[in-house]
C-alpha atoms as a PDB file:
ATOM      1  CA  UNK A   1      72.492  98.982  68.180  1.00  0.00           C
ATOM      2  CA  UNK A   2      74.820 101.690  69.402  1.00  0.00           C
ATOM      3  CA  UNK A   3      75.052 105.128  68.454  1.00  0.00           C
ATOM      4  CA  UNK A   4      78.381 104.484  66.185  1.00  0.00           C
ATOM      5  CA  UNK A   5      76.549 101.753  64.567  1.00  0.00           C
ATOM      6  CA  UNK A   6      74.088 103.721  63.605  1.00  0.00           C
ATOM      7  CA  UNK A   7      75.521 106.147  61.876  1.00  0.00           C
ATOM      8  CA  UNK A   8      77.975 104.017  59.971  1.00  0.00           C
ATOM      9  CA  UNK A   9      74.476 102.641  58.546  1.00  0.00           C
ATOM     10  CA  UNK A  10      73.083 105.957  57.837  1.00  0.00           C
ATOM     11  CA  UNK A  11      76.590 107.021  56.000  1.00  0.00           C
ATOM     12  CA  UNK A  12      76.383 104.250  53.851  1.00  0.00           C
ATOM     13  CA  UNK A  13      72.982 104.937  52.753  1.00  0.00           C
ATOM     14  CA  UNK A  14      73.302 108.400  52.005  1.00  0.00           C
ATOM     15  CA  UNK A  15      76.330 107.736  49.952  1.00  0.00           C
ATOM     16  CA  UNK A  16      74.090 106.022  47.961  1.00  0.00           C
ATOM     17  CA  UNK A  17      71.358 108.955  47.580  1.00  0.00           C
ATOM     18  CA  UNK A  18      71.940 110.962  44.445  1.00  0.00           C
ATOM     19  CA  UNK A  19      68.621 113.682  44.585  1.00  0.00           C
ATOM     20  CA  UNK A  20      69.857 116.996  45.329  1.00  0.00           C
ATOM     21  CA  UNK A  21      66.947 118.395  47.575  1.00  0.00           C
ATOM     22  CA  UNK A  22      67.315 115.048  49.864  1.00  0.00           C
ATOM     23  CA  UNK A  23      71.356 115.989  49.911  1.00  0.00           C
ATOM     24  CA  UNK A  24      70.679 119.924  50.749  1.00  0.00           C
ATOM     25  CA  UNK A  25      67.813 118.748  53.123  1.00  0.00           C
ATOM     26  CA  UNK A  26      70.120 116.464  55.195  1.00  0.00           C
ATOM     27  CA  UNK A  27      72.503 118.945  55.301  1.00  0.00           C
ATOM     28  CA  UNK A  28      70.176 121.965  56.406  1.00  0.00           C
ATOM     29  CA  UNK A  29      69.359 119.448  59.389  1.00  0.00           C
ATOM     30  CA  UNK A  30      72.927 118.751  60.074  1.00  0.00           C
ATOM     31  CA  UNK A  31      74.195 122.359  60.263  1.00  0.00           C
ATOM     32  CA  UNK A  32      70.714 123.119  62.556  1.00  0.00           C
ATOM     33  CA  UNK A  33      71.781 120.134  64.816  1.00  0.00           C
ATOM     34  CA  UNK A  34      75.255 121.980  65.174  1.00  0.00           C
ATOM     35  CA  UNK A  35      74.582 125.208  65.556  1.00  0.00           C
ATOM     36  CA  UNK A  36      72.104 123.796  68.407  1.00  0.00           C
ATOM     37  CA  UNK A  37      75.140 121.833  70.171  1.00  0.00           C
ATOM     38  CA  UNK A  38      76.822 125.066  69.836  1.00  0.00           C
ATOM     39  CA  UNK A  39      74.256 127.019  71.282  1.00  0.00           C
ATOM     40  CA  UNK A  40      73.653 129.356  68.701  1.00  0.00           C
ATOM     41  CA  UNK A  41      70.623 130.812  68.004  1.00  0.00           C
ATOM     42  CA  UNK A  42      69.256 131.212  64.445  1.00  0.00           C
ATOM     43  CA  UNK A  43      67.053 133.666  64.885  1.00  0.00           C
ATOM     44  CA  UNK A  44      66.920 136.371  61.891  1.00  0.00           C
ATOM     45  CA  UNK A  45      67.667 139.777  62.508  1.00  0.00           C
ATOM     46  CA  UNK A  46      64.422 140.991  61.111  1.00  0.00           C
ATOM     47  CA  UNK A  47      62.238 139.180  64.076  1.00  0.00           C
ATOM     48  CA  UNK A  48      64.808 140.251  66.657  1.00  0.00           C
ATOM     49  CA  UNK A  49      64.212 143.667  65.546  1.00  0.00           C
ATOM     50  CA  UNK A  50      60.231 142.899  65.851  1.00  0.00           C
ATOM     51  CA  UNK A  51      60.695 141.739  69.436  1.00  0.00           C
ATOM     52  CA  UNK A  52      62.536 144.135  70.551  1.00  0.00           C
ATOM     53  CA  UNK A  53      60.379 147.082  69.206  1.00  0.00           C
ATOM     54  CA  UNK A  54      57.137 145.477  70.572  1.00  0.00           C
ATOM     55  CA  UNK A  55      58.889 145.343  73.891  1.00  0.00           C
ATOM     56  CA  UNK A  56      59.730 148.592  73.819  1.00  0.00           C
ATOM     57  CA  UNK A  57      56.746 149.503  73.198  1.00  0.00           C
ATOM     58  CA  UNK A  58      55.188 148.079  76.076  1.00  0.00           C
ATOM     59  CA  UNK A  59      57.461 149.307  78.223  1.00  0.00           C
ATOM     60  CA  UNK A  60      56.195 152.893  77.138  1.00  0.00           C
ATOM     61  CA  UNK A  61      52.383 152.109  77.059  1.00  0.00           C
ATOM     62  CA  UNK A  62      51.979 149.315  79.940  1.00  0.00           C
ATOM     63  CA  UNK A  63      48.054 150.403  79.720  1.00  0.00           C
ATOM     64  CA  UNK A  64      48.004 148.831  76.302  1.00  0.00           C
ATOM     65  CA  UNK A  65      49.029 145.468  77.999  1.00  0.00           C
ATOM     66  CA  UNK A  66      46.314 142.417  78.659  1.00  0.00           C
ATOM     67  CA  UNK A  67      46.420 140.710  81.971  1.00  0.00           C
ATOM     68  CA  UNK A  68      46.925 136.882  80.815  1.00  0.00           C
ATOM     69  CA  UNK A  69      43.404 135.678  82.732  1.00  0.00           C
ATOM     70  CA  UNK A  70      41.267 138.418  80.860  1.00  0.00           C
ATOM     71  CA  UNK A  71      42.608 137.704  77.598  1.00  0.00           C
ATOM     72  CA  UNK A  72      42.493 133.898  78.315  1.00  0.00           C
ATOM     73  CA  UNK A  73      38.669 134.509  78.929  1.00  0.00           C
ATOM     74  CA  UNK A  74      38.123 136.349  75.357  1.00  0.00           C
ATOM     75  CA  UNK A  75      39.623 133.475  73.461  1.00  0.00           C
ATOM     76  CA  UNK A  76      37.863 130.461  75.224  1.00  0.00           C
ATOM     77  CA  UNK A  77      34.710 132.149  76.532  1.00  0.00           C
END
C-alpha cells in the first residue's frame, strides 16, 4: 500500500474518533513530526539554560572534569 493510501485510511478513521485526549494526542505527534521536518528544535529554555551553565562551568574548573575511562570503571567495576 502506498504512502497516499495510507493516510487516506488513517483520515478516515480518525474522523471517526470522538475522545478528546486521543484528538490532542494525535495532534501533539503531528506538530512534533513538523517541527522535526522543519528542523526545529523543541528544547525548553529552562534546560538550555542548564547546559549552558554546566558548560560554563567546566570550562572554568576543567579539574572538576572525569576522564570518560575512569568514570566508566566506577559505574561497571
Amino acid at each position: 500500500m502506498d504512502l497516499q493510501a495510507q493516510k487516506a485510511i488513517i483520515i478516515e478513521q480518525f474522523k471517526q474518533v470522538n475522545d478528546i485526549n486521543l484528538i490532542n494526542a494525535i495532534k501533539n505527534l503531528l506538530d512534533y513530526a513538523l517541527k522535526k521536518e522543519q528542523g526545529e528544535a523543541d528544547i525548553p529554555e529552562a534546560h538550555r539554560k542548564l547546559v549552558t551553565e554546566r558548560l560554563e562551568k567546566a570550562r572554568k574548573n576543567p579539574e572538576l572534569l572525569l576522564d570518560w575511562e575512569e568514570a566508566k570503571e566506577t559505574l561497571n567495576p
